[in-house]
Protein backbone atom coordinates (compact mmCIF):
# COMPACT_ATOMS: atom_id res chain seq x y z
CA UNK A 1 -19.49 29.58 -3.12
CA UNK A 2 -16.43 27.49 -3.83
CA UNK A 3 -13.25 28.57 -1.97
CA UNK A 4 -11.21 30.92 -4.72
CA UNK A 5 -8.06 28.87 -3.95
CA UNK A 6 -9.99 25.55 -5.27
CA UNK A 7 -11.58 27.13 -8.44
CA UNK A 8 -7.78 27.65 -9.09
CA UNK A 9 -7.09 24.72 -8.94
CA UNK A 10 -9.88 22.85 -10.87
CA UNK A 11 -9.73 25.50 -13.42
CA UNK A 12 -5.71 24.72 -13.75
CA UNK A 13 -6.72 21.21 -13.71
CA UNK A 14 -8.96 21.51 -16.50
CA UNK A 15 -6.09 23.70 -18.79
CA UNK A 16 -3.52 21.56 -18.31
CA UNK A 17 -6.10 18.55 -19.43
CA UNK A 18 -5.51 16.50 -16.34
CA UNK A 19 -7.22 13.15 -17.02
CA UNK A 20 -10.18 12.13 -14.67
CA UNK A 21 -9.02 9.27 -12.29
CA UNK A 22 -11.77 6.70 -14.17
CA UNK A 23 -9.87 6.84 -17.57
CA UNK A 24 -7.12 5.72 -16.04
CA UNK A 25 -5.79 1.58 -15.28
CA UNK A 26 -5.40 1.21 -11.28
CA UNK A 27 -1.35 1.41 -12.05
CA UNK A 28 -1.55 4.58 -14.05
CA UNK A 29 -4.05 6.38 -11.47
CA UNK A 30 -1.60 5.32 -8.56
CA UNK A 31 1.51 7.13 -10.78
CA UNK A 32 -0.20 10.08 -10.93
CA UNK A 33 -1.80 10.46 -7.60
CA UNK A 34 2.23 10.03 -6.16
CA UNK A 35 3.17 12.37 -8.70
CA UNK A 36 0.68 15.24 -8.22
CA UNK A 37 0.97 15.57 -4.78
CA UNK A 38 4.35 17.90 -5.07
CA UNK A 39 2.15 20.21 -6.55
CA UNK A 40 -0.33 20.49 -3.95
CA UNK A 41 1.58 19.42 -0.82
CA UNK A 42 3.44 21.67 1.21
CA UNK A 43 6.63 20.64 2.46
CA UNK A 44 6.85 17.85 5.93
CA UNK A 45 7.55 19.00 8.28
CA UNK A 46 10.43 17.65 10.76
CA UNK A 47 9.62 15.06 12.95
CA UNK A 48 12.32 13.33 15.33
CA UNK A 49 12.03 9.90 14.25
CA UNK A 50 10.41 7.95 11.07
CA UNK A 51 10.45 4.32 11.19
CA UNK A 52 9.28 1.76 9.30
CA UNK A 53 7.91 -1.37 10.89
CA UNK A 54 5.92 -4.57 9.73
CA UNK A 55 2.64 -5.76 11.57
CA UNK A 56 2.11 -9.35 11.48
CA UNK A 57 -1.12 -9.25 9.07
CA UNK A 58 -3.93 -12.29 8.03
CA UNK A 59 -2.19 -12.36 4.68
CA UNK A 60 1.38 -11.43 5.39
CA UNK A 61 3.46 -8.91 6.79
CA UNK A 62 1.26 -5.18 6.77
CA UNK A 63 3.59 -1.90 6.73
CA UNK A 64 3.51 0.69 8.72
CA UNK A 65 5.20 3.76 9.21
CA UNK A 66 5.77 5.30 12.81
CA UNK A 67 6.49 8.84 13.31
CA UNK A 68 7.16 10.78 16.53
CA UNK A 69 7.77 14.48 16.95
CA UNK A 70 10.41 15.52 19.47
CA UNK A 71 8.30 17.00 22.18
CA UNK A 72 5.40 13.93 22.54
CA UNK A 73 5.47 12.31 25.80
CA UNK A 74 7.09 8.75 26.31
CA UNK A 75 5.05 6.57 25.93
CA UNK A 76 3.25 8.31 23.32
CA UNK A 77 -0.52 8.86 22.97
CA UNK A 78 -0.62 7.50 19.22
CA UNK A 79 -2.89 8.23 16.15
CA UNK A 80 -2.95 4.47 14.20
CA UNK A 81 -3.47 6.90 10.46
CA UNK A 82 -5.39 5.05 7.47
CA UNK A 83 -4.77 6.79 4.27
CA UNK A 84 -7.05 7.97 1.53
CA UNK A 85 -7.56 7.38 -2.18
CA UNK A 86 -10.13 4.74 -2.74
CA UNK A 87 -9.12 1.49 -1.87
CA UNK A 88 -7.17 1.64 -4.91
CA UNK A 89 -4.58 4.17 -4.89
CA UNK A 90 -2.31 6.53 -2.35
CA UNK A 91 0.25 5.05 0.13
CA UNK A 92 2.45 5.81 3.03
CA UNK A 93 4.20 8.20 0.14
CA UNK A 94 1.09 10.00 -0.76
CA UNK A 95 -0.22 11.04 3.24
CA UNK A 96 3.66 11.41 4.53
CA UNK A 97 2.80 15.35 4.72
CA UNK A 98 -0.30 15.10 6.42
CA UNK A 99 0.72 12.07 8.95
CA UNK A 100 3.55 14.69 9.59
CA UNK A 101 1.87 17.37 10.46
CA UNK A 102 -1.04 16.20 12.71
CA UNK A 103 1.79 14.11 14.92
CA UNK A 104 3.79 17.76 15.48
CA UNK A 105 0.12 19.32 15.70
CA UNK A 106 -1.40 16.77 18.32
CA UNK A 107 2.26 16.32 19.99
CA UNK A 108 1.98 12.33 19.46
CA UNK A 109 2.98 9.44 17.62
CA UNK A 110 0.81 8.57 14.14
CA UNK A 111 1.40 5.26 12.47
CA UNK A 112 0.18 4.89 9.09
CA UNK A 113 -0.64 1.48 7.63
CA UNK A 114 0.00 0.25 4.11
CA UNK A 115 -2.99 -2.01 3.60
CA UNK A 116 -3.80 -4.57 1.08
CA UNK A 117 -5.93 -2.30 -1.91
CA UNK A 118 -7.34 -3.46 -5.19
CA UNK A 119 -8.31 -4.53 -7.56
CA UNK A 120 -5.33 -7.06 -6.47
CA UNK A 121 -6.56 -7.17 -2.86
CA UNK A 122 -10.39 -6.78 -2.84
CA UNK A 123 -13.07 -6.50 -0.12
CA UNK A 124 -12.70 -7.11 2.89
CA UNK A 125 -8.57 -7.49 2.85
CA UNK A 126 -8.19 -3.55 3.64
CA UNK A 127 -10.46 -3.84 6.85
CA UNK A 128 -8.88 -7.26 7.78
CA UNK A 129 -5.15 -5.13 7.77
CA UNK A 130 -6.44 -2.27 9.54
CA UNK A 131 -7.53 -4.36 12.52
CA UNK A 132 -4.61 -6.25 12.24
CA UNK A 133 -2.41 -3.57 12.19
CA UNK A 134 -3.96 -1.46 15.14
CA UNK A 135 -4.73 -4.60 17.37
CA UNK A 136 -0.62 -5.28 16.68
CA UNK A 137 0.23 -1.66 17.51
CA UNK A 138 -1.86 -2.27 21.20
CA UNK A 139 0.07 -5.33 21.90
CA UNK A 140 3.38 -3.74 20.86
CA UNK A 141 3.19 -1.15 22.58
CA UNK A 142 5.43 -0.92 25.73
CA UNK A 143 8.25 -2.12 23.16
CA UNK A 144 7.21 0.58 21.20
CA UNK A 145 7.14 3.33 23.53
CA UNK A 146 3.04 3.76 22.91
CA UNK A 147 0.69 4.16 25.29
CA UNK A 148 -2.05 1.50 25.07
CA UNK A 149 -4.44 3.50 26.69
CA UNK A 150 -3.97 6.18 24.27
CA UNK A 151 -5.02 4.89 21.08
CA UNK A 152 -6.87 7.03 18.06
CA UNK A 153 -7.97 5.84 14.58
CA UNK A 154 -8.26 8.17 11.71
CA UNK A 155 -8.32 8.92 7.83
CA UNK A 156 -9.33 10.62 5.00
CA UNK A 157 -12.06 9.23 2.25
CA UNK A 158 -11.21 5.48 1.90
CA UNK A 159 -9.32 5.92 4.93
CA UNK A 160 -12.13 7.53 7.43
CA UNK A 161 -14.14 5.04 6.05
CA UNK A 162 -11.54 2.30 7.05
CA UNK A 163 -10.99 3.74 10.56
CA UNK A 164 -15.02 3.60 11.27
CA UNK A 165 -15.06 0.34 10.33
CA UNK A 166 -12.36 -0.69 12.80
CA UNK A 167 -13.55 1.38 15.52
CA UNK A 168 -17.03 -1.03 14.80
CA UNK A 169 -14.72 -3.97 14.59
CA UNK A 170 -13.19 -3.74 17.51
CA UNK A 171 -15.83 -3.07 19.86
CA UNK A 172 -18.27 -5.69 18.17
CA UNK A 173 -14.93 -8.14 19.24
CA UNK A 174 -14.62 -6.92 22.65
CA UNK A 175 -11.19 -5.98 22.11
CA UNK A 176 -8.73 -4.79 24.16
CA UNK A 177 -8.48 -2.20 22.36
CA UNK A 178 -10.38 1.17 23.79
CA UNK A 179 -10.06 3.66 21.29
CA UNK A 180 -9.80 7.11 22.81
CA UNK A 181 -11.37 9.11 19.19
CA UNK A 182 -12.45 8.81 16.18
CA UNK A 183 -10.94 10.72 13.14
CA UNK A 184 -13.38 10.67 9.97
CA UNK A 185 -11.96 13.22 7.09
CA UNK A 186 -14.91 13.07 4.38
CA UNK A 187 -15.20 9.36 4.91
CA UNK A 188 -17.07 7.18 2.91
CA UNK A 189 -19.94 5.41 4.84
CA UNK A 190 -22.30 4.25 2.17
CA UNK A 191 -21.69 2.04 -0.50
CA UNK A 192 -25.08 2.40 -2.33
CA UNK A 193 -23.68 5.99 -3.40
CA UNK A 194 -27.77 7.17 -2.69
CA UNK A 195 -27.01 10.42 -0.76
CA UNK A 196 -28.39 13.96 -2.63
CA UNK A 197 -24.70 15.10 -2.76
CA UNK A 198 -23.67 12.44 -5.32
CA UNK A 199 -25.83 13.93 -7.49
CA UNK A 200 -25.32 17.21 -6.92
CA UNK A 201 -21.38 17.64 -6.53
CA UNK A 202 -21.14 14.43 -8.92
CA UNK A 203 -18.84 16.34 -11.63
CA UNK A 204 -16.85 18.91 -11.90
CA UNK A 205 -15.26 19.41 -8.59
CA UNK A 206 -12.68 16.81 -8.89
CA UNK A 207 -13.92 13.21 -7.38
CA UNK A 208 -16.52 12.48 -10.03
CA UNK A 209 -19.68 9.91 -9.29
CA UNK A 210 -17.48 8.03 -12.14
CA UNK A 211 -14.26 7.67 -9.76
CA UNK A 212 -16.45 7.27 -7.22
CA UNK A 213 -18.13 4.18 -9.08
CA UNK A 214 -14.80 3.46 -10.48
CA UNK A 215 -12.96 2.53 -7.19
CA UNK A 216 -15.82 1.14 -6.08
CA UNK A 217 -15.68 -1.65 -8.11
CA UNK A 218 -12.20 -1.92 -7.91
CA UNK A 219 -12.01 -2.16 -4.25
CA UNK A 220 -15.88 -4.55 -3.99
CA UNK A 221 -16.58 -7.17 -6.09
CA UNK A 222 -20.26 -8.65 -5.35
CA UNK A 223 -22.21 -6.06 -5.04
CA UNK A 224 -24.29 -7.82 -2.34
CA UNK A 225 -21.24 -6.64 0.15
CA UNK A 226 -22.21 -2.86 -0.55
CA UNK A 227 -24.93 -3.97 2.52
CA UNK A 228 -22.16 -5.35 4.37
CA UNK A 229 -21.22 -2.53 7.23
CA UNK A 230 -18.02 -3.49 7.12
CA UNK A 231 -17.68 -1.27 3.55
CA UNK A 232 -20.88 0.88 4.96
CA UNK A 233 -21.01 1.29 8.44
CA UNK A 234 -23.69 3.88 8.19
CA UNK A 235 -25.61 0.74 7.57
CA UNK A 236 -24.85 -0.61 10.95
CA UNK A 237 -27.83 -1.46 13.22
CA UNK A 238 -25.70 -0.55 16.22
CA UNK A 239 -23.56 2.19 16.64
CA UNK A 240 -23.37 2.68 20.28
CA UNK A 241 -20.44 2.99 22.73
CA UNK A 242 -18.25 3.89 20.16
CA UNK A 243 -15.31 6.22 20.69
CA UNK A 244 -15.96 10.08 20.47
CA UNK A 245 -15.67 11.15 16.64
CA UNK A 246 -14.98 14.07 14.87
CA UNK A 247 -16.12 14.42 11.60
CA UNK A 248 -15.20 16.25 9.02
CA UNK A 249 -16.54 17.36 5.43
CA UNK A 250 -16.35 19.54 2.36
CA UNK A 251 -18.88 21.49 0.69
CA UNK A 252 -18.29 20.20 -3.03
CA UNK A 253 -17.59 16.77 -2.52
CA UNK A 254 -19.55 13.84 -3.42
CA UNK A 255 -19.35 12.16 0.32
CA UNK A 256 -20.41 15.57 1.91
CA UNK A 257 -24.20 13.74 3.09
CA UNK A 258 -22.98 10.53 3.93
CA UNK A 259 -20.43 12.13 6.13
CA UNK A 260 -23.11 14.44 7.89
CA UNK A 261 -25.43 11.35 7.69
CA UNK A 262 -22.47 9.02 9.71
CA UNK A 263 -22.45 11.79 12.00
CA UNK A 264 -25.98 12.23 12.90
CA UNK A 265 -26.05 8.30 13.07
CA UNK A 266 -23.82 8.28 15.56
CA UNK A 267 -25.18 11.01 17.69
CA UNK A 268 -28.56 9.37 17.85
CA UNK A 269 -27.14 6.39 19.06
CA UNK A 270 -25.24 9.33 22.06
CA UNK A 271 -21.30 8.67 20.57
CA UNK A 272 -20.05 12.08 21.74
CA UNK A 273 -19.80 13.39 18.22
CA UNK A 274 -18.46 16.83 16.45
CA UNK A 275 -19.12 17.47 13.04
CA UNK A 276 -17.64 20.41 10.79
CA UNK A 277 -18.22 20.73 7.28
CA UNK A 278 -15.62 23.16 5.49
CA UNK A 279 -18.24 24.49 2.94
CA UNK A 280 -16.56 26.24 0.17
CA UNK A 281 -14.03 22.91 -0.10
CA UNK A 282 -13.33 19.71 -2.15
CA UNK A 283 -12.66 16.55 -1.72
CA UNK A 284 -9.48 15.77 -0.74
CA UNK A 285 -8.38 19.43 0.30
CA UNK A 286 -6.81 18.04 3.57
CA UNK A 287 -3.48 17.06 1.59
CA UNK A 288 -3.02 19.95 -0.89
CA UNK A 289 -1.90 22.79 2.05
CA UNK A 290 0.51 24.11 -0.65
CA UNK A 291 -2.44 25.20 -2.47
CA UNK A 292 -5.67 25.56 -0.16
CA UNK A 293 -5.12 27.29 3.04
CA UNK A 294 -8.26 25.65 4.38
CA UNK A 295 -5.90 22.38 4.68
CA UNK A 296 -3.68 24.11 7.71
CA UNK A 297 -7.24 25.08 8.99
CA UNK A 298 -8.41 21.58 9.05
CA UNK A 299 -4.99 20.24 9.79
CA UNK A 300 -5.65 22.06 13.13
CA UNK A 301 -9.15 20.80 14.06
CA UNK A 302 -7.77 17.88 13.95
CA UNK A 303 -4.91 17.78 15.98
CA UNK A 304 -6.85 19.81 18.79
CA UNK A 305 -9.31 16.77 18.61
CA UNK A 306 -6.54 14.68 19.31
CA UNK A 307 -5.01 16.39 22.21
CA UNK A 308 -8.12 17.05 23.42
CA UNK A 309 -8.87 12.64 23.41
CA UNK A 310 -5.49 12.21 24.62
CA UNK A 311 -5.39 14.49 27.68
């Protein structure tokens, strides 16, 4: 059964004849993704300090935003946050509620990144950034008053897609880096779009198969790279000695089997590995606590993850 609270809201959705993301240019579906979150977001809450800093980046200058609650230890066990919405759309703007809230959750430091999207910025410029940006935040991190040691990766959608892909990256590298967790909200993992739940939570419960196949194309542009692990990493032939993961779906989304699939993947392969699926849920439900108490619920799985890596 879908959660009451999210019939609500598709059902408002649907009187108020909010347009489906696919109609939309990549300029017009970023407007309105910044705009609709003050109807679903609840308000940030306080942290002690919000600063915005550049990582040096393969094609420039990458922003990030750092945020610290009062109480997190110095230096700071630190969530590097990659945010959802396709490759296409969302921003530091659009996940400033939810980076918020799991730093005072997890009592640490979470620094979201402002990669490179597209259609402007295709495949693989958002992977290059992430790496970028979290192998800058290791080598920053006395200066920044981070703790090296302490190092998470996480998103939602796009963005726990991004953060598998960097965890892969950097251990494929033989980075520095040693990630302490892994932090997959309904994250993408296959590209070919095959899984059953495609097809059966393809329409109506808010990401469509058409946005799906929409950003998709935006974001890759030779569909030969939908093989390429680095936009599928369920299609990795390794995936041990990874960091621990948590992963986390919703019933009625679209990415609910590749999430489960990611997880099972990485199990086999002995990645200590939870997995939760929020059944009666939709895509995206992490950011819209205003309307969906589930989001607090998840919010809190989270963080507890966290503290639990960071201890």
């Amino acid at each position: 059964m879908l959660d009451p609270q999210a019939k609500a809201l598709l059902d408002l959705m649907v009187a108020r004849g909010v347009p489906p993301i696919h109609t939309l240019s990549p300029a017009e579906a970023r407007a309105f993704y910044r705009d609709r979150r003050s109807l679903t977001q609840p308000e940030p809450p306080v942290v002690a300090e919000v600063r915005e800093l550049q990582a040096s980046g393969p094609a420039g200058p990458i922003g990030l935003r750092l945020y610290r609650p009062a109480t997190a230890p110095l230096p700071a066990p630190t969530l590097v946050y990659f945010h959802g919405g396709g490759w296409v759309i969302g921003d530091l703007d659009t996940h400033d509620e939810v980076c918020r809230s799991l730093a005072v959750k997890a009592n640490c430091a979470v620094v979201a990144v402002d990669y490179r999207m597209g259609p402007e910025q295709r495949f693989p410029a958002a992977v290059e950034d992430c790496i970028a940006a979290t192998e800058w935040l290791h080598g920053q991190a006395s200066a920044l008053q981070l703790d090296p040691q302490r190092l998470a990766v996480g998103g939602d959608s796009a963005g726990g897609n991004l953060a598998a892909v960097v965890a892969l990256s950097l251990r494929d590298a033989g980075s520095a880096v040693r990630l302490k967790q892994q932090l997959l909200i309904y994250p993408a993992t296959d590209m070919r779009l095959a899984a059953a739940s495609h097809t059966v939570n393809g329409q109506g419960y808010m990401l469509t198969r058409d946005s799906i196949i929409y950003f998709r194309s935006h974001y890759i542009e030779n569909p030969a790279d939908y093989l390429d692990w680095r936009s599928s990493p369920l299609l990795h032939p390794n995936l041990a000695g990874l960091p621990p993961a948590l992963v986390l779906t919703a019933g009625f989304d679209p990415l609910r089997d590749e999430g489960l699939q990611y997880a099972d993947a990485l199990s086999a392969a002995a990645v200590p590995t939870q997995y939760l699926c929020f059944e009666r849920q939709i895509h995206g439900f992490i950011t819209m606590g205003r309307v969906l108490a589930e989001a607090d619920t998840a919010i809190a799985v989270c963080a507890n993850a966290l503290r639990r890596a960071f201890a």
